[in-house]
PDB file of N, CA and C in Angstrom:
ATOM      1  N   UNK A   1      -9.228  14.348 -11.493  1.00  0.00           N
ATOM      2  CA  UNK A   1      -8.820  14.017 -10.141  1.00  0.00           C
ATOM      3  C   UNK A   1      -9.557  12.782  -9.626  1.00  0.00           C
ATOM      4  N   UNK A   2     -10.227  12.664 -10.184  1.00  0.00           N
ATOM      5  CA  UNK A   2     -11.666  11.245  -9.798  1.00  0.00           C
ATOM      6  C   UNK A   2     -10.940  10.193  -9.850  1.00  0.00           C
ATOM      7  N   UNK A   3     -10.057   9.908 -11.272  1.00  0.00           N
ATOM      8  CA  UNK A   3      -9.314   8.762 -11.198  1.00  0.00           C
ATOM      9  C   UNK A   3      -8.004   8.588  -9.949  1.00  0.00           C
ATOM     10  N   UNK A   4      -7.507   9.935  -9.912  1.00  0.00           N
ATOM     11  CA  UNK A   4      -6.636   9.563  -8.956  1.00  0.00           C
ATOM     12  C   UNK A   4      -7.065   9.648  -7.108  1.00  0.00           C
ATOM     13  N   UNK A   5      -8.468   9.504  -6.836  1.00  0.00           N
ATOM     14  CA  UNK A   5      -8.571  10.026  -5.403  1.00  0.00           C
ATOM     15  C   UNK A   5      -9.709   8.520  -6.008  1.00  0.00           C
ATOM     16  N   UNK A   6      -8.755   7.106  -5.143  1.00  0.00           N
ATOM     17  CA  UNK A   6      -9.445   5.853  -4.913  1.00  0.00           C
ATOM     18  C   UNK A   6      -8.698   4.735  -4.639  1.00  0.00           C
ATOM     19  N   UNK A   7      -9.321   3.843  -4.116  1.00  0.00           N
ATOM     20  CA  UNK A   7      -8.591   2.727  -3.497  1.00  0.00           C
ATOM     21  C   UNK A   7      -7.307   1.882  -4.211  1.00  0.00           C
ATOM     22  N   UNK A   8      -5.858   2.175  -4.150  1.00  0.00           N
ATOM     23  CA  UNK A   8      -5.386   0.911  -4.962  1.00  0.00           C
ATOM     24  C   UNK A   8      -5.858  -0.513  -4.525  1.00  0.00           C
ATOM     25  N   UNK A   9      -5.679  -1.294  -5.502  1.00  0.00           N
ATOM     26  CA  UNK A   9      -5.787  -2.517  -5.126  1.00  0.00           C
ATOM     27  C   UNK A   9      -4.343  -3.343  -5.254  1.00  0.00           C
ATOM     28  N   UNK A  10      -4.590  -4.530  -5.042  1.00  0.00           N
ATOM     29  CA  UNK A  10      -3.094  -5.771  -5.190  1.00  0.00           C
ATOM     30  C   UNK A  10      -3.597  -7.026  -6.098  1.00  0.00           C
ATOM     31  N   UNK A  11      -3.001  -8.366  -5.533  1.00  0.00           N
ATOM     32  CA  UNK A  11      -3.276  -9.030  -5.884  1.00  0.00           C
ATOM     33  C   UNK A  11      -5.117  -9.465  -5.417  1.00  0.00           C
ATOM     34  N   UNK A  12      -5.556 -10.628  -6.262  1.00  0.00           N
ATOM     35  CA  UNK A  12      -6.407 -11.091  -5.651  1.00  0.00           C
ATOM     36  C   UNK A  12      -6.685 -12.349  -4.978  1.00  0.00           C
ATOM     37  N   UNK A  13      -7.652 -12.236  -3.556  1.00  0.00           N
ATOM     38  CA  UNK A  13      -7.318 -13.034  -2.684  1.00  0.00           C
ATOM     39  C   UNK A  13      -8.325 -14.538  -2.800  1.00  0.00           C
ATOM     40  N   UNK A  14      -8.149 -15.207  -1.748  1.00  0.00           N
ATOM     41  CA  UNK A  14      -9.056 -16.214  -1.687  1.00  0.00           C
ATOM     42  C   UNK A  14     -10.290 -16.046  -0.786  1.00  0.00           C
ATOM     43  N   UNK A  15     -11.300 -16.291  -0.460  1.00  0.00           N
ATOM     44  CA  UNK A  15     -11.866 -16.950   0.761  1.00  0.00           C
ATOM     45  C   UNK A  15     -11.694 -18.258   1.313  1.00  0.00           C
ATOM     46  N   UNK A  16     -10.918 -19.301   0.125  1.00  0.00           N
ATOM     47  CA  UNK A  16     -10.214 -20.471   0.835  1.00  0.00           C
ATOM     48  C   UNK A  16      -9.279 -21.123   1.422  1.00  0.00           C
ATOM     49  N   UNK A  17      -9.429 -20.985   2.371  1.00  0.00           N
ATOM     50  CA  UNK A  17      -8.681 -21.444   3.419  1.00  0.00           C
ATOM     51  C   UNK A  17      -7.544 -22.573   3.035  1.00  0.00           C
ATOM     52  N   UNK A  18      -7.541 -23.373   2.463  1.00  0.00           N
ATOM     53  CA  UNK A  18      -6.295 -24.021   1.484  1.00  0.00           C
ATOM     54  C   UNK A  18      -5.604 -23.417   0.749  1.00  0.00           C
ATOM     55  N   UNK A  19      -6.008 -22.364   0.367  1.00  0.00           N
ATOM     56  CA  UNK A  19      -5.096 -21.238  -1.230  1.00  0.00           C
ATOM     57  C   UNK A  19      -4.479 -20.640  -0.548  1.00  0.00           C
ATOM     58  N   UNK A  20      -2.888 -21.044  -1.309  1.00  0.00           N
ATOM     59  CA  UNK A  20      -1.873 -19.749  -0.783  1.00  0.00           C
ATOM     60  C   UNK A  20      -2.078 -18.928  -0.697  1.00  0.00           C
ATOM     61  N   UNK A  21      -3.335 -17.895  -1.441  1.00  0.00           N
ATOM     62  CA  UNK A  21      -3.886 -16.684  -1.976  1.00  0.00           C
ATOM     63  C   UNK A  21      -4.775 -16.654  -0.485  1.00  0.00           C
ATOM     64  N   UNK A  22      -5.138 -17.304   0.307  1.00  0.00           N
ATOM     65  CA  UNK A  22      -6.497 -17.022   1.325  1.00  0.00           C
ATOM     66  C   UNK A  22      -6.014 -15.338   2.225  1.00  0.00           C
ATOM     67  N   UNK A  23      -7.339 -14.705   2.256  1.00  0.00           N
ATOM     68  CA  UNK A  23      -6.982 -13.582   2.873  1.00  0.00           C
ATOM     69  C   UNK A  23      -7.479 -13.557   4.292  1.00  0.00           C
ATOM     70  N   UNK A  24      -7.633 -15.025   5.078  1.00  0.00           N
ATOM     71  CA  UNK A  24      -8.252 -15.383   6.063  1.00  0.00           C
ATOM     72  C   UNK A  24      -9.519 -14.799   6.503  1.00  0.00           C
ATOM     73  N   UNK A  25      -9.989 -14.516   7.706  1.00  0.00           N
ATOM     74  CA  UNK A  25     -11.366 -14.372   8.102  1.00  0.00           C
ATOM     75  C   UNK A  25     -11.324 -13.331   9.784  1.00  0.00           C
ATOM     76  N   UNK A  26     -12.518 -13.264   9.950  1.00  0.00           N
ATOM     77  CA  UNK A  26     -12.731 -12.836  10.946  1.00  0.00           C
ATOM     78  C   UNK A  26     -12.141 -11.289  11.177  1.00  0.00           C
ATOM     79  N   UNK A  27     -11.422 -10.650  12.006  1.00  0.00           N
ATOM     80  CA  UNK A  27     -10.861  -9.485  12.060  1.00  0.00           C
ATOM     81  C   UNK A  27      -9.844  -9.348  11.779  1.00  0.00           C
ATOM     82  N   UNK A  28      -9.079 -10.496  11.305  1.00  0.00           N
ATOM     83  CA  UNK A  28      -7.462 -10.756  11.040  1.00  0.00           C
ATOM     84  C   UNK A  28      -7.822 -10.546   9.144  1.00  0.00           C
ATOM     85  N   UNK A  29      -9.280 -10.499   8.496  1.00  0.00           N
ATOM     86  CA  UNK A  29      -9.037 -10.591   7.069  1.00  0.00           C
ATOM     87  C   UNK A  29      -8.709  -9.439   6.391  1.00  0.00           C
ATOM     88  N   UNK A  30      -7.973  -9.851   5.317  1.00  0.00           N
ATOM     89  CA  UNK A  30      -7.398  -8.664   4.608  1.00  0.00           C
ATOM     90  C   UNK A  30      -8.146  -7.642   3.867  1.00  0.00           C
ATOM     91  N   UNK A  31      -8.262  -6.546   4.122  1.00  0.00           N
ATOM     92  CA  UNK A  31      -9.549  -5.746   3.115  1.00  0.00           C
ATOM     93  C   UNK A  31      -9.534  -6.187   1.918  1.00  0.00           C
ATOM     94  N   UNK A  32     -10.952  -6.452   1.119  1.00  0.00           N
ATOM     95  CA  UNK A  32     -11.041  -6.548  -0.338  1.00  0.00           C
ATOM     96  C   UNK A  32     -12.266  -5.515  -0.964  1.00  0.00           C
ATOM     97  N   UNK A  33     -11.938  -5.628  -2.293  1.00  0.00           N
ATOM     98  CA  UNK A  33     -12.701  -5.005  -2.866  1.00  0.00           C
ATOM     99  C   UNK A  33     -13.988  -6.114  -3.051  1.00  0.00           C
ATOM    100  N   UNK A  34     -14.972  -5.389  -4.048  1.00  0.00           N
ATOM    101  CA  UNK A  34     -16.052  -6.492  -4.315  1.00  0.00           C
ATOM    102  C   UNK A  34     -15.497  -7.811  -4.990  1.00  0.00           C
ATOM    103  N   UNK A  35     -14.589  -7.518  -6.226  1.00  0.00           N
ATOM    104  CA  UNK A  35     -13.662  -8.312  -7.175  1.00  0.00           C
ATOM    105  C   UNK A  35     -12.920  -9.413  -6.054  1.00  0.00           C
ATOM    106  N   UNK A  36     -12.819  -9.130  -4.457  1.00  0.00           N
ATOM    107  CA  UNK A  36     -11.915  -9.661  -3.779  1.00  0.00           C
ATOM    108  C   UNK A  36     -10.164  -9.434  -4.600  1.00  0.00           C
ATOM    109  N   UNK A  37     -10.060  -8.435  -4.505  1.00  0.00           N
ATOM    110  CA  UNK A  37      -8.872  -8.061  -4.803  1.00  0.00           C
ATOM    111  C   UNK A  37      -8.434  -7.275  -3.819  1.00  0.00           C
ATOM    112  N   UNK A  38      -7.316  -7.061  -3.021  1.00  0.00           N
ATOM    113  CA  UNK A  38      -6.822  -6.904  -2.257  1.00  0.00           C
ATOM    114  C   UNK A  38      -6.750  -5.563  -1.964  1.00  0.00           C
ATOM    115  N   UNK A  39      -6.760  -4.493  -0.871  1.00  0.00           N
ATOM    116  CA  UNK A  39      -6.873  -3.397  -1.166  1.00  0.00           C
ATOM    117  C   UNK A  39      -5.823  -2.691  -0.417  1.00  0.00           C
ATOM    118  N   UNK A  40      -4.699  -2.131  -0.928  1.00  0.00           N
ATOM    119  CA  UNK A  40      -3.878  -1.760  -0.026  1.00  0.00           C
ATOM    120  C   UNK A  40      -3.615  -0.823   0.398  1.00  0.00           C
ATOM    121  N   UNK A  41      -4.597   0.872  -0.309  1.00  0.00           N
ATOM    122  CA  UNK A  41      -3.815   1.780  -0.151  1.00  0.00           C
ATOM    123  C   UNK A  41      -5.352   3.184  -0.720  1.00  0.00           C
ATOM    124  N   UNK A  42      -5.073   3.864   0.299  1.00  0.00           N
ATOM    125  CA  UNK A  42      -6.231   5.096  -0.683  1.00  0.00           C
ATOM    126  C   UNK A  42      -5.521   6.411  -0.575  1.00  0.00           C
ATOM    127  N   UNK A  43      -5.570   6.754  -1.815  1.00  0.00           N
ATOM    128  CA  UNK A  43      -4.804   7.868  -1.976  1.00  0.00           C
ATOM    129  C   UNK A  43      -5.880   8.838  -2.342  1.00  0.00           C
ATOM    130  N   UNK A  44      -5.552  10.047  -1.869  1.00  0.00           N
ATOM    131  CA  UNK A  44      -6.210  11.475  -2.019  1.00  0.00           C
ATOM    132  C   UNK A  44      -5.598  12.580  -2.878  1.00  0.00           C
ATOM    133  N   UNK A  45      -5.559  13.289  -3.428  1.00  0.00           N
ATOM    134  CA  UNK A  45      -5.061  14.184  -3.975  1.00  0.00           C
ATOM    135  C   UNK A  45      -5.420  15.630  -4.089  1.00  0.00           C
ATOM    136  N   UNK A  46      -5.007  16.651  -4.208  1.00  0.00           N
ATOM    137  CA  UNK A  46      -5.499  17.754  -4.375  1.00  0.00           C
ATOM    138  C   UNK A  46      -5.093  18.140  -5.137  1.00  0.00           C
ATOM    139  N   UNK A  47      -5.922  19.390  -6.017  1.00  0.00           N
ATOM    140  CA  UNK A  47      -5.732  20.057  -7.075  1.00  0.00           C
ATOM    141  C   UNK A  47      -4.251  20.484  -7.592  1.00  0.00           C
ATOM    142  N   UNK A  48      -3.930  21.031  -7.087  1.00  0.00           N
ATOM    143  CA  UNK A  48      -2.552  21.525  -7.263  1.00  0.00           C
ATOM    144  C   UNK A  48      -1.445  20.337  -7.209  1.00  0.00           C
ATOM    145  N   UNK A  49      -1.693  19.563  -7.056  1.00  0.00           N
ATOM    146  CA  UNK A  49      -1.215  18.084  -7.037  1.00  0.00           C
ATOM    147  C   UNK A  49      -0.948  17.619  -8.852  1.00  0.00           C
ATOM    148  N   UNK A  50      -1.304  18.216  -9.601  1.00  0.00           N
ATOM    149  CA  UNK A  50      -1.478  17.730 -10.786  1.00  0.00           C
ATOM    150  C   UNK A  50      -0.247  18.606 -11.618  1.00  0.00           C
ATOM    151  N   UNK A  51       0.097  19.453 -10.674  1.00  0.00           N
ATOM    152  CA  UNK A  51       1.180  20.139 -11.446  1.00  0.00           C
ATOM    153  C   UNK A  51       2.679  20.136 -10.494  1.00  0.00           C
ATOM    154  N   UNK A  52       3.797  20.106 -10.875  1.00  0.00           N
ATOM    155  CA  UNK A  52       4.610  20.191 -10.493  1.00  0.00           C
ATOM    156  C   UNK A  52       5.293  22.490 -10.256  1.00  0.00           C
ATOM    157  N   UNK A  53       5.545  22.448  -8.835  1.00  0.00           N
ATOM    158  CA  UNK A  53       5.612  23.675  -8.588  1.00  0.00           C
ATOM    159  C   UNK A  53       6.904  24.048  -9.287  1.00  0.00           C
ATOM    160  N   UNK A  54       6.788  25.635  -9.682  1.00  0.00           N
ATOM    161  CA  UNK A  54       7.403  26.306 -10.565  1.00  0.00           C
ATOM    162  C   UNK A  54       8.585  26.881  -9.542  1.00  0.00           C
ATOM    163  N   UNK A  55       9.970  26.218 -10.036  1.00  0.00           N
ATOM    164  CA  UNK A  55      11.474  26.717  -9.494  1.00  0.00           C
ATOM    165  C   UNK A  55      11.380  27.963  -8.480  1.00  0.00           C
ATOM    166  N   UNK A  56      11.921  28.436  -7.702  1.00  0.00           N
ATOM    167  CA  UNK A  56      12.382  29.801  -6.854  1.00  0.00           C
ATOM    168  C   UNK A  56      12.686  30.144  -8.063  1.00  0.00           C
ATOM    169  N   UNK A  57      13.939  29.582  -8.534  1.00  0.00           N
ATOM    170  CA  UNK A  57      14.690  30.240  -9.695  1.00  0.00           C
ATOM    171  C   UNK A  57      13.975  30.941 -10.466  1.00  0.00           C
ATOM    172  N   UNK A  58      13.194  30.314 -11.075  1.00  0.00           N
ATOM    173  CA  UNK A  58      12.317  30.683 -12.034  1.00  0.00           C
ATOM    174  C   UNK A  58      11.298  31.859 -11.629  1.00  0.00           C
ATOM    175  N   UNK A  59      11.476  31.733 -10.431  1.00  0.00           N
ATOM    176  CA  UNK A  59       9.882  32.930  -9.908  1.00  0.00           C
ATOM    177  C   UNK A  59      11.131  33.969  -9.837  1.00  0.00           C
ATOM    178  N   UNK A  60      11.952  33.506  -9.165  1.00  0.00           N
ATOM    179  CA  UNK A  60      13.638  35.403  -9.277  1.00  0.00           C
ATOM    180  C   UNK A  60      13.651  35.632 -10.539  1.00  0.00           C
ATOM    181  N   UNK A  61      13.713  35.050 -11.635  1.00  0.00           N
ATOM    182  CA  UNK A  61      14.148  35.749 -12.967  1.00  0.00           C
ATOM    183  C   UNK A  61      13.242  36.141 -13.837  1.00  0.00           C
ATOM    184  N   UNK A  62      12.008  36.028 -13.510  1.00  0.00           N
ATOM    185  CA  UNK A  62      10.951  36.326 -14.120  1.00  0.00           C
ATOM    186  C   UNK A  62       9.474  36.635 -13.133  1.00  0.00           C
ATOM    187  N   UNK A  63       9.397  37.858 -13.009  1.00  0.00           N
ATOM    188  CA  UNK A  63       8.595  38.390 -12.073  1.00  0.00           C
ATOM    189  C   UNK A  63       7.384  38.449 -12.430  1.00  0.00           C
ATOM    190  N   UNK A  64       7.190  38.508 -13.516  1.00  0.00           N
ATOM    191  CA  UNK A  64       5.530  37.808 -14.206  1.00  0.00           C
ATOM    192  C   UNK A  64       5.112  36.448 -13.832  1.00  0.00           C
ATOM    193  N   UNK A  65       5.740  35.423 -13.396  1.00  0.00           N
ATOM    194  CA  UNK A  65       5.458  34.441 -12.951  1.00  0.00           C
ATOM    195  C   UNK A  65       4.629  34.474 -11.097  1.00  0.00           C
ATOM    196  N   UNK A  66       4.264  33.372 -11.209  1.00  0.00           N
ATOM    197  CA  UNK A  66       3.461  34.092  -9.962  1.00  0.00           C
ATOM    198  C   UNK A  66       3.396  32.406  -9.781  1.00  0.00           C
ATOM    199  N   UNK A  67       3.247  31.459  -8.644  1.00  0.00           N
ATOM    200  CA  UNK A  67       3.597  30.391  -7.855  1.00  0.00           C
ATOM    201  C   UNK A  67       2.400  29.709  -8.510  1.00  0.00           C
ATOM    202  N   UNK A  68       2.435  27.909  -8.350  1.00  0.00           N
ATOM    203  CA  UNK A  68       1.262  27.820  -8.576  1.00  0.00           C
ATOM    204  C   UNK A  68       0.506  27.594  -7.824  1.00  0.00           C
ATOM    205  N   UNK A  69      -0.833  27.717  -8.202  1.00  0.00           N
ATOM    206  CA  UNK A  69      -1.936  27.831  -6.336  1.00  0.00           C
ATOM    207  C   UNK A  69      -1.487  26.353  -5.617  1.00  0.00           C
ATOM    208  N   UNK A  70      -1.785  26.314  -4.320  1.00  0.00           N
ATOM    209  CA  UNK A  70      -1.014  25.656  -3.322  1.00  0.00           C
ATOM    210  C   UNK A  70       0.228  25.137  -3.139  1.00  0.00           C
ATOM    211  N   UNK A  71       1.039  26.194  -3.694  1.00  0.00           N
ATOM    212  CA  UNK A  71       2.476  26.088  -3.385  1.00  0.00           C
ATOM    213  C   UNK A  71       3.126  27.459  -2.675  1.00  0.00           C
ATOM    214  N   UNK A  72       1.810  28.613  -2.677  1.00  0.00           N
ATOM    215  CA  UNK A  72       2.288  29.386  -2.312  1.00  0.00           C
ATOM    216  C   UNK A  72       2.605  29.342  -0.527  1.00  0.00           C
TER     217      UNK A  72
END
């Protein structure tokens, strides 16, 4: 889960103010990482996140089945 609970990143930016790439300054600048790579997005995940939940269907026709944790 470590890998998936962290910052994406994007492209990477400038600090110069001439480069199409500049991620400007002041409170208007674009978050970066240390790399100055752009940071667009943090995703979290939880456990049960790693599995895809098991059909209704599947829980009616087979009563030994039992949901998977946080889907119940």
């Amino acid at each position: 889960m470590q890998e998936l609970n962290r910052t994406f990143t994007g492209v990477k930016l400038s600090n110069d103010p001439t480069a199409p790439n500049f991620r400007s300054s002041g409170s208007t600048a674009a978050p970066v990482d240390e790399n100055i790579y752009y940071q667009f997005e943090t995703r979290t995940w939880s456990a049960h996140n790693r599995y895809f939940p098991i059909p209704q269907k599947e829980l009616n026709i087979n009563k030994n089945l039992k949901p998977q944790e946080g889907y119940n």
